[in-house]
Protein backbone atom coordinates (compact mmCIF):
# COMPACT_ATOMS: atom_id res chain seq x y z
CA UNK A 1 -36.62 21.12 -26.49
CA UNK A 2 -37.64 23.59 -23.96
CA UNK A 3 -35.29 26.03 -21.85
CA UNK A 4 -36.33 23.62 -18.94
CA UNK A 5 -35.63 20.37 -20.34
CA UNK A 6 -32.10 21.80 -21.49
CA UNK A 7 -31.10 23.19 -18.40
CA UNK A 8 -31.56 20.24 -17.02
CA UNK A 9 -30.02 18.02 -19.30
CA UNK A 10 -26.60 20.53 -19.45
CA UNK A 11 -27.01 20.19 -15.35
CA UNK A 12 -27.14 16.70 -15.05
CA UNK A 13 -23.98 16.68 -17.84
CA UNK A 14 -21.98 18.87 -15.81
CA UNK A 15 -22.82 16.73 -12.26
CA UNK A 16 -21.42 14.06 -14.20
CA UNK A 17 -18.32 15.05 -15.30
CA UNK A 18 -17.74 16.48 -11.91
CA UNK A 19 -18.00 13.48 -10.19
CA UNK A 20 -16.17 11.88 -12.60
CA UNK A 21 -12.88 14.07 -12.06
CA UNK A 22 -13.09 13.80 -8.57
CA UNK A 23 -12.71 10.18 -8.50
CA UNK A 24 -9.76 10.75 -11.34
CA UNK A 25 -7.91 12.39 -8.52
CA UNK A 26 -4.23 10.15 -8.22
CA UNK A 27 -3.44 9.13 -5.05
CA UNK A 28 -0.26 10.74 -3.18
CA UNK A 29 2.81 8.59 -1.99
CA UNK A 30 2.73 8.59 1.91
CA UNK A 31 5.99 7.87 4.13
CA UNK A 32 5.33 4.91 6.43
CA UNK A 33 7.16 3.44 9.80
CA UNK A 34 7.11 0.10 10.88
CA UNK A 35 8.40 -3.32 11.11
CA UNK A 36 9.09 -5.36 8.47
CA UNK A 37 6.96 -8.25 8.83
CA UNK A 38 5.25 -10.61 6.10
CA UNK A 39 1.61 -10.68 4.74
CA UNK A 40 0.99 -14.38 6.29
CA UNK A 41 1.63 -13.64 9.89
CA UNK A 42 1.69 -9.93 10.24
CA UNK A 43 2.49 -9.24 13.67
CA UNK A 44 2.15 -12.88 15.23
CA UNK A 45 5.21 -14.70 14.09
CA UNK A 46 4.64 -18.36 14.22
CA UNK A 47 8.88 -19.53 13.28
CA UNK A 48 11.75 -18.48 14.99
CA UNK A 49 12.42 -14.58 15.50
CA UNK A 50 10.38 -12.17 13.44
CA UNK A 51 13.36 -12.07 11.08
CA UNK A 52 13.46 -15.76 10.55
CA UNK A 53 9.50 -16.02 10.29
CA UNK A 54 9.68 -13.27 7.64
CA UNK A 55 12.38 -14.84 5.47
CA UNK A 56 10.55 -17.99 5.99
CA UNK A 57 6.77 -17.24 4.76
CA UNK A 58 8.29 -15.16 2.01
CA UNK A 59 10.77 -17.46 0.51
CA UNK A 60 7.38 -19.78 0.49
CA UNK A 61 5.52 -17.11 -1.19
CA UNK A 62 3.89 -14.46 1.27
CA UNK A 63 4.63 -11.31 0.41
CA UNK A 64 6.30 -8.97 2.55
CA UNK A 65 4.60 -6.79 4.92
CA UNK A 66 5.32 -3.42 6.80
CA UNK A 67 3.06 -3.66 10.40
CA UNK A 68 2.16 -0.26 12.22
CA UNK A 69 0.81 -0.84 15.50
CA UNK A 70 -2.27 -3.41 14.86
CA UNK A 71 -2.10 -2.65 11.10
CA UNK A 72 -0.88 -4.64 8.43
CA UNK A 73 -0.02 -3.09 4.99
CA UNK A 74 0.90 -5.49 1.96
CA UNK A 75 4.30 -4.16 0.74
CA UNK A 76 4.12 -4.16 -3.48
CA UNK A 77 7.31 -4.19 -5.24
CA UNK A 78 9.12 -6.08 -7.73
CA UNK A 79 11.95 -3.45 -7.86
CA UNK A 80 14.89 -5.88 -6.98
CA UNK A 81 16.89 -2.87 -4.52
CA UNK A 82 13.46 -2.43 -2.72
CA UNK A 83 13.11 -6.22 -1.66
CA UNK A 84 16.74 -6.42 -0.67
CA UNK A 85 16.54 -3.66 1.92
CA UNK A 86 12.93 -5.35 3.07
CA UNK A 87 14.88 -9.02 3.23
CA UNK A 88 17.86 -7.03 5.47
CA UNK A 89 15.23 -5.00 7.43
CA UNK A 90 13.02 -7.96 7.96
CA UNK A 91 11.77 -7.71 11.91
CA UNK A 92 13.26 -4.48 11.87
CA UNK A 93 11.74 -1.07 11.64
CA UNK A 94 11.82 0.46 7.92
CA UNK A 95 10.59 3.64 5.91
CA UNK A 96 8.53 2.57 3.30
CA UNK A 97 7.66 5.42 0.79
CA UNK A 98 4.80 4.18 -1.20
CA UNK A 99 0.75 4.74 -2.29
CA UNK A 100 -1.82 3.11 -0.27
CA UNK A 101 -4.71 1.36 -2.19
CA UNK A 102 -6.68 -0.46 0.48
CA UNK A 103 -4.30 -2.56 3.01
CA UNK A 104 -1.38 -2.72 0.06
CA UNK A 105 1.18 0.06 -0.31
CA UNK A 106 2.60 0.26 -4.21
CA UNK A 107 6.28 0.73 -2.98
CA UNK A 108 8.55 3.42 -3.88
CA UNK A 109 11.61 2.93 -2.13
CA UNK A 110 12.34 1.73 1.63
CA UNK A 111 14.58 2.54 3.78
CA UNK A 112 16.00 1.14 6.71
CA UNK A 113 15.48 3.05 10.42
């Protein structure tokens, strides 16, 4: 193989592997404020007060939900302490410490405000 052809080859390698370890880079836990809400009805509660609505969509199944503003971010937890303060703070403002994939934050902890 020529100089060329290997330069090229060993440049194309390297491009790869770059790319690659830029997309390995782990996202970073964030601190977010809002009201605890759930995923069904976000910010328009259709039962009772927000707190009642909550309790009510997730004891059916929704999951719980932290809204900021017009956005709605899927809370992500199975850690039993986390969903106890989200039950208390539910239609209440909260800090949820978490990492955001998409519109769902992989909870931390939360904390009430």
């Amino acid at each position: 193989m020529n100089r060329s052809r290997r330069w090229s080859a060993t440049a194309g390698t390297i491009l790869a592997l770059a790319t690659l370890s830029v997309g390995a880079v782990p996202a970073r836990k964030q601190i977010f404020v809002g009201e605890v809400g759930d995923a069904m009805c976000g910010n328009k509660h259709m039962e009772g007060t927000a707190a009642e609505c909550t309790r009510t969509c997730v004891s059916k199944g929704s999951k719980f939900a932290l809204v900021v503003g017009d956005k709605v971010y899927v809370l992500d937890t199975s850690d039993k302490a986390a969903l106890a303060v989200l039950d208390k703070q539910a239609g209440k403002q909260a800090a949820v410490t978490g990492t955001l994939n998409g519109d769902t934050i992989e909870v931390s902890s939360v904390t009430a405000k």
